[in-house]
Protein backbone atom coordinates (compact mmCIF):
# COMPACT_ATOMS: atom_id res chain seq x y z
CA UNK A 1 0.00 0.00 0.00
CA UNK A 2 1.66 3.16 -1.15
CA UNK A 3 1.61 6.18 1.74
CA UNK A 4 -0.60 9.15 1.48
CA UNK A 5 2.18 11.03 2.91
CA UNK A 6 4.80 12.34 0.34
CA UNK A 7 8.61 12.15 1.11
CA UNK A 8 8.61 15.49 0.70
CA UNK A 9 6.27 16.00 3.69
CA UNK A 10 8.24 13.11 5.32
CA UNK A 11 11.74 15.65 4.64
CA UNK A 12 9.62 18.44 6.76
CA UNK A 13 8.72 16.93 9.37
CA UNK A 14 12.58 15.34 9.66
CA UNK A 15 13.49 18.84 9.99
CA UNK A 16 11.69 20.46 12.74
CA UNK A 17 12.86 19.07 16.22
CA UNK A 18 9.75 16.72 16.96
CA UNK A 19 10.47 14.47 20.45
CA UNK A 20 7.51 12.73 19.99
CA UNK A 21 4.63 11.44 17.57
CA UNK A 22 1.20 10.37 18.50
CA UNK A 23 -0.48 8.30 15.40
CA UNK A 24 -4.52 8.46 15.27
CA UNK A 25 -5.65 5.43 14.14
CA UNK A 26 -8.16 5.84 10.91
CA UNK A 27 -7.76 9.61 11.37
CA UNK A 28 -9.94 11.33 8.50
CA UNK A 29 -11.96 7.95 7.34
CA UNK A 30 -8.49 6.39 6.72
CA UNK A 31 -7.51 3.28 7.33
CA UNK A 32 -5.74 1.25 10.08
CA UNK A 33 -3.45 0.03 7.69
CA UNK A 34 -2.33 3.49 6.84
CA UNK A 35 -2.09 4.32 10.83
CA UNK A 36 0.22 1.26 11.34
CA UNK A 37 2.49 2.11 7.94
CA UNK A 38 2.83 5.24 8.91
CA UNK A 39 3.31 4.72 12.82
CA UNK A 40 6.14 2.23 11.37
CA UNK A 41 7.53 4.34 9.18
CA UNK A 42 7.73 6.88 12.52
CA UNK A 43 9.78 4.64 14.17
CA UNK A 44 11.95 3.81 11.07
CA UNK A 45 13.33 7.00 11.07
CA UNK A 46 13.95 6.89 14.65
CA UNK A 47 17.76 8.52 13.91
CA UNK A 48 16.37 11.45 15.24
CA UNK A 49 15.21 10.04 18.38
CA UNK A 50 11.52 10.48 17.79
CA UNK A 51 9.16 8.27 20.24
CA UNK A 52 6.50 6.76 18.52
CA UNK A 53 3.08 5.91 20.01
CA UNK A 54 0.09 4.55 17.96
CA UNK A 55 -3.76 4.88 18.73
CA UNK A 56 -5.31 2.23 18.91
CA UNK A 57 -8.92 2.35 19.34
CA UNK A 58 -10.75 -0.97 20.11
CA UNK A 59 -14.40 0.32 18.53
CA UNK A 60 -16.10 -2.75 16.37
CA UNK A 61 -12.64 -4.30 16.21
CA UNK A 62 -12.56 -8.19 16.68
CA UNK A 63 -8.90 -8.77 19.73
CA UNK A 64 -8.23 -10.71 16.40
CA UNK A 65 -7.60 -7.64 14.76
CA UNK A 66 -6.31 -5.93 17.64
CA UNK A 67 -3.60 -8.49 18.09
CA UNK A 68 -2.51 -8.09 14.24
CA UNK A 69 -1.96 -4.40 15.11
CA UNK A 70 -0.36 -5.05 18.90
CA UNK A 71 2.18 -7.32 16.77
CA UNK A 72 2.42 -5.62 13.89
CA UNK A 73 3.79 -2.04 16.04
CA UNK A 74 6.21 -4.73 18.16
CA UNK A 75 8.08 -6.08 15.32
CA UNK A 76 8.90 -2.40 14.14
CA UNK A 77 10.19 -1.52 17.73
CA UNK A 78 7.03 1.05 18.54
CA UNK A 79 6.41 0.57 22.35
CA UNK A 80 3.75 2.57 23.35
CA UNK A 81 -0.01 2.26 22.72
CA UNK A 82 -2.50 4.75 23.33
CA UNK A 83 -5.56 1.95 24.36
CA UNK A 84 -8.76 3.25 23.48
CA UNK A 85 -12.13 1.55 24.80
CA UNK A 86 -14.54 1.69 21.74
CA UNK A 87 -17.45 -1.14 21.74
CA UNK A 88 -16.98 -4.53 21.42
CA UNK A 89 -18.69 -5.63 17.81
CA UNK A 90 -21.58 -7.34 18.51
CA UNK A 91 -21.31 -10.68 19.78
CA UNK A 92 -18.36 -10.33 21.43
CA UNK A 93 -18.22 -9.78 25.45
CA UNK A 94 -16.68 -6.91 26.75
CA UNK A 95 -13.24 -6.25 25.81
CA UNK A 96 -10.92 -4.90 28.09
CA UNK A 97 -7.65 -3.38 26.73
CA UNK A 98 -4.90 -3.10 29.10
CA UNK A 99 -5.81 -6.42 30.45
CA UNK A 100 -5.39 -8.38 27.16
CA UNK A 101 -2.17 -5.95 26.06
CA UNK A 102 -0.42 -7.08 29.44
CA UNK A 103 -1.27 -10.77 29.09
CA UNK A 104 -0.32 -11.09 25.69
CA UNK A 105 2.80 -8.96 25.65
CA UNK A 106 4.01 -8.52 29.12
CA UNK A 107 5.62 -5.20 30.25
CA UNK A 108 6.65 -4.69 26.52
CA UNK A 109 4.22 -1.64 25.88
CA UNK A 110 3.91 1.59 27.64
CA UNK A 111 -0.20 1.68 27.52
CA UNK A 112 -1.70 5.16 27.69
CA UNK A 113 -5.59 5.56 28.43
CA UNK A 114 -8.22 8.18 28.23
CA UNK A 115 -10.02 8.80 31.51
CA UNK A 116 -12.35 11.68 32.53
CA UNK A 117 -13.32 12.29 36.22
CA UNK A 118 -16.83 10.85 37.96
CA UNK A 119 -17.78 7.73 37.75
CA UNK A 120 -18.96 6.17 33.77
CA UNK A 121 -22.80 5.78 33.60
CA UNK A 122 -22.62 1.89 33.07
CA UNK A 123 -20.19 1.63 35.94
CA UNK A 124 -21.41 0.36 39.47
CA UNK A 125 -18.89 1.81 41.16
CA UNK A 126 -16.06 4.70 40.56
CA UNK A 127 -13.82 2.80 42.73
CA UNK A 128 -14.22 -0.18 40.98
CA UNK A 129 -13.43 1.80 37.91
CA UNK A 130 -10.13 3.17 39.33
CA UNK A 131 -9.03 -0.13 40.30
CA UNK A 132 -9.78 -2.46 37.78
């Protein structure tokens, strides 16, 4: 699959003095496949120390799926993973994230999450939210 992004917009961004990337995944109706090539590519041109971390939102997405990308990012070298909740597709019991990243691949990732404060309206308990 050939990149949307040019090299010429690849020689730009090589220029400025970026730390750090965040990729969304399927930003703009795109598609996952173009989140993980260019996450990859990200972390291909790591010479200028650039830290890499890939969206990776769980919406409709069979852990089938979400394992392809999980081991797809870890054969480039990308670490970190920005773990989204989305809905499980229908079917499918509830899918939690972190859990599955951390039994399938150990410490390997650094997992981020999005939170907000007060407990979730299909929670029982805010507590139990904190600490699950």
């Amino acid at each position: 699959m050939a990149s949307t992004v040019s090299s010429r917009e690849w020689d730009r961004w090589w220029c400025t003095t970026l730390h750090f990337c965040d990729i969304t995944w399927g930003a703009g109706g795109s598609t996952a496949d173009l989140t993980l090539e260019i996450a990859n590519r990200m972390q291909k041109q790591n010479m200028v120390c650039v830290e890499t971390m890939m969206h990776l939102i769980c919406t409709n997405m069979l852990v089938e799926k979400i394992d392809h990308a999980l081991s797809t990012i870890k054969s480039n070298g990308i670490q970190n993973v920005f773990a989204l909740r989305g809905d499980p597709p229908h079917g499918q019991d509830k899918f939690v994230q972190v859990k599955h990243i951390r039994a399938q691949y150990g410490d390997f990732f650094g997992i981020t999450v999005a939170g907000y404060p007060g407990r979730i309206a299909n929670s029982f308990s805010l507590w139990k939210v904190i600490y699950v």
